[in-house]
N, C-alpha and C. Protein backbone atom coordinates (compact mmCIF):
# COMPACT_ATOMS: atom_id res chain seq x y z
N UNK A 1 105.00 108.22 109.47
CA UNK A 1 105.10 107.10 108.55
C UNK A 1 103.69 106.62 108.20
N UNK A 2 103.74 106.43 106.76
CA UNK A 2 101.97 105.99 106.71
C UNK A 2 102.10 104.34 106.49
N UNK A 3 101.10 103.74 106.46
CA UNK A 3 100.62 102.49 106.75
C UNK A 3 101.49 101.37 105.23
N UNK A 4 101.69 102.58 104.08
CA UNK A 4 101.80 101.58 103.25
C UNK A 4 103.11 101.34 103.17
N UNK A 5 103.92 101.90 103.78
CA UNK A 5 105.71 101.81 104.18
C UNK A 5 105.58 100.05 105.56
N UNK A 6 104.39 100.11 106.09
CA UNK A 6 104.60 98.98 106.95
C UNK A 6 104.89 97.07 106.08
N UNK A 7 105.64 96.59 106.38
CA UNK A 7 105.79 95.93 106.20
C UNK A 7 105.78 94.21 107.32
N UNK A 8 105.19 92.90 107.02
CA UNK A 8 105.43 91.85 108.48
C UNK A 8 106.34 90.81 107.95
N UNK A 9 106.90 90.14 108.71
CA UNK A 9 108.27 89.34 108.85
C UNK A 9 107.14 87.62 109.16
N UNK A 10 106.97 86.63 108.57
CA UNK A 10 106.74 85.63 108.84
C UNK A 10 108.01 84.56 109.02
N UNK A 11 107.91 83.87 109.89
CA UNK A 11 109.20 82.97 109.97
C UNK A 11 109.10 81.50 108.91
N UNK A 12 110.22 81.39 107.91
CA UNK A 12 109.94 80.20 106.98
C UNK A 12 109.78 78.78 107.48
N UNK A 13 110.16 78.51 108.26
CA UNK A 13 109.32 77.32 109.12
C UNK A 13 107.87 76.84 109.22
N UNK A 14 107.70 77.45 110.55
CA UNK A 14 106.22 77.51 111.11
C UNK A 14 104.98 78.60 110.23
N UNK A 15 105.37 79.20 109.73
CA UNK A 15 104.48 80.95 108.89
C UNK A 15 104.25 81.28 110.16
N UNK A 16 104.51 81.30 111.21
CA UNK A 16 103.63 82.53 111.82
C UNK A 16 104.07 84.13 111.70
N UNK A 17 103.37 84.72 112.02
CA UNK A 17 103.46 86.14 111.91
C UNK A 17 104.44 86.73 113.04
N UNK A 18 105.54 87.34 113.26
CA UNK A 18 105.88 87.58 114.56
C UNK A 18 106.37 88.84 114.70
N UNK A 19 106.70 89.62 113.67
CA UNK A 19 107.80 90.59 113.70
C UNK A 19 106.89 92.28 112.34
N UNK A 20 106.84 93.31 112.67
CA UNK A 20 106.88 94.03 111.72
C UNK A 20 107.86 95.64 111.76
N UNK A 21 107.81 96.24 110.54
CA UNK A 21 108.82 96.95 110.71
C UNK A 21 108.27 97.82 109.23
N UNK A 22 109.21 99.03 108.71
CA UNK A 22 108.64 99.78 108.02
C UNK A 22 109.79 99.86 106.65
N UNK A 23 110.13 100.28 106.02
CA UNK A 23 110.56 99.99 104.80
C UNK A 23 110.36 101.05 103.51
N UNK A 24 111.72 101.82 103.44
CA UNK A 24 111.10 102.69 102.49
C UNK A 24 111.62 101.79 101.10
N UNK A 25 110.43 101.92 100.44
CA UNK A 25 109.56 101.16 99.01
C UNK A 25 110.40 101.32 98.11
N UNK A 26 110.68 102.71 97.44
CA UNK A 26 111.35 103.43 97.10
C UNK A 26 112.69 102.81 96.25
N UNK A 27 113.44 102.71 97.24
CA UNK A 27 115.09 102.19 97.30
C UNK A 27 115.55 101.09 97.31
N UNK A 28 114.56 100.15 98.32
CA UNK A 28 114.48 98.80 98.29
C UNK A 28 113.60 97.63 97.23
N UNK A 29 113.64 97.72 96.33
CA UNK A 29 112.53 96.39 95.57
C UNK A 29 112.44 95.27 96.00
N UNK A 30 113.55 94.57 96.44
CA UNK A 30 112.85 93.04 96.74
C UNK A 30 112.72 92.91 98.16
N UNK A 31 112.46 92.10 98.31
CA UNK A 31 111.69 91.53 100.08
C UNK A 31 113.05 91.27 100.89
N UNK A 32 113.01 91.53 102.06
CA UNK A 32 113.65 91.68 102.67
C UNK A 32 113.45 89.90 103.54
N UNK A 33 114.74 89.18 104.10
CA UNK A 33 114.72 88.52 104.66
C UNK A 33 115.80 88.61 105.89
N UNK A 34 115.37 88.38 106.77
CA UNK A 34 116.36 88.89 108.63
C UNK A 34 115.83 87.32 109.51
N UNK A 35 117.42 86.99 109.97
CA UNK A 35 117.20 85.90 110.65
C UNK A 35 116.91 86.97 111.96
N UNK A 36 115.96 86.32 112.12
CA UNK A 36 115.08 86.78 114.15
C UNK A 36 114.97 84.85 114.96
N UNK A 37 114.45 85.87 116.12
CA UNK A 37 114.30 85.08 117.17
C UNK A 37 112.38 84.32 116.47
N UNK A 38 112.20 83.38 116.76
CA UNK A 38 110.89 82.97 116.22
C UNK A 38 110.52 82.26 117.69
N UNK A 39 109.13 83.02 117.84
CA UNK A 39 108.62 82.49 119.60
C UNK A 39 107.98 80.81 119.63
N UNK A 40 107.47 80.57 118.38
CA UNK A 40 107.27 79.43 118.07
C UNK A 40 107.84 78.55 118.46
N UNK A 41 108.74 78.48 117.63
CA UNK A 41 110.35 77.07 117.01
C UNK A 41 111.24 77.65 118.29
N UNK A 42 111.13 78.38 119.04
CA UNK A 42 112.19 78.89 120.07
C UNK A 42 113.48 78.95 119.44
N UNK A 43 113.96 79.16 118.67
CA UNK A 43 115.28 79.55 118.26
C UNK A 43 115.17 80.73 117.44
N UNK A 44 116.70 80.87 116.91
CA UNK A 44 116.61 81.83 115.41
C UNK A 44 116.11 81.37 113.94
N UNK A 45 115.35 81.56 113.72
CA UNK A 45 114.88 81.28 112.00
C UNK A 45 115.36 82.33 111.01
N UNK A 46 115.13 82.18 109.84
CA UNK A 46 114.90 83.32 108.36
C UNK A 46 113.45 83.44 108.88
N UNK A 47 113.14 84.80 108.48
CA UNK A 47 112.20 85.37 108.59
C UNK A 47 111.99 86.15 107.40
N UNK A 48 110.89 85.72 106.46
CA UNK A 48 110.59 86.64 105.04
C UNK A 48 109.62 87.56 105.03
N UNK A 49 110.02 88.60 104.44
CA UNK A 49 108.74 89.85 104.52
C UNK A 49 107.48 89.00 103.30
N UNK A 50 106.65 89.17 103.71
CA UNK A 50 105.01 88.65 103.53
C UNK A 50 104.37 90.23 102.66
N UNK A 51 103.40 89.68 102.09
CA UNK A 51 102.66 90.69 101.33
C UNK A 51 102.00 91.63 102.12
């Protein structure tokens, strides 16, 4: 997998950075959003893919 398939997950809350993952470009156009665990806020947040 090369670098430009990587994609990072910031949580809409707090922004921090917490999560990344890879993403083929391709098939998918818009940004991906996944409720995760956020270490911050200690719960589950939305988490939006970031540039």
């Amino acid at each position: 997998m090369s670098q430009d398939n990587l994609i990072k997950f910031e949580c809409s809350e707090c922004k921090m950075l917490g999560y990344r993952s890879f993403k083929n470009k391709k098939k998918l156009k818009e940004r991906l959003e996944l409720k995760k665990f956020c270490k911050r806020c200690k719960t589950h947040k939305l988490h939006k893919e970031t540039k």
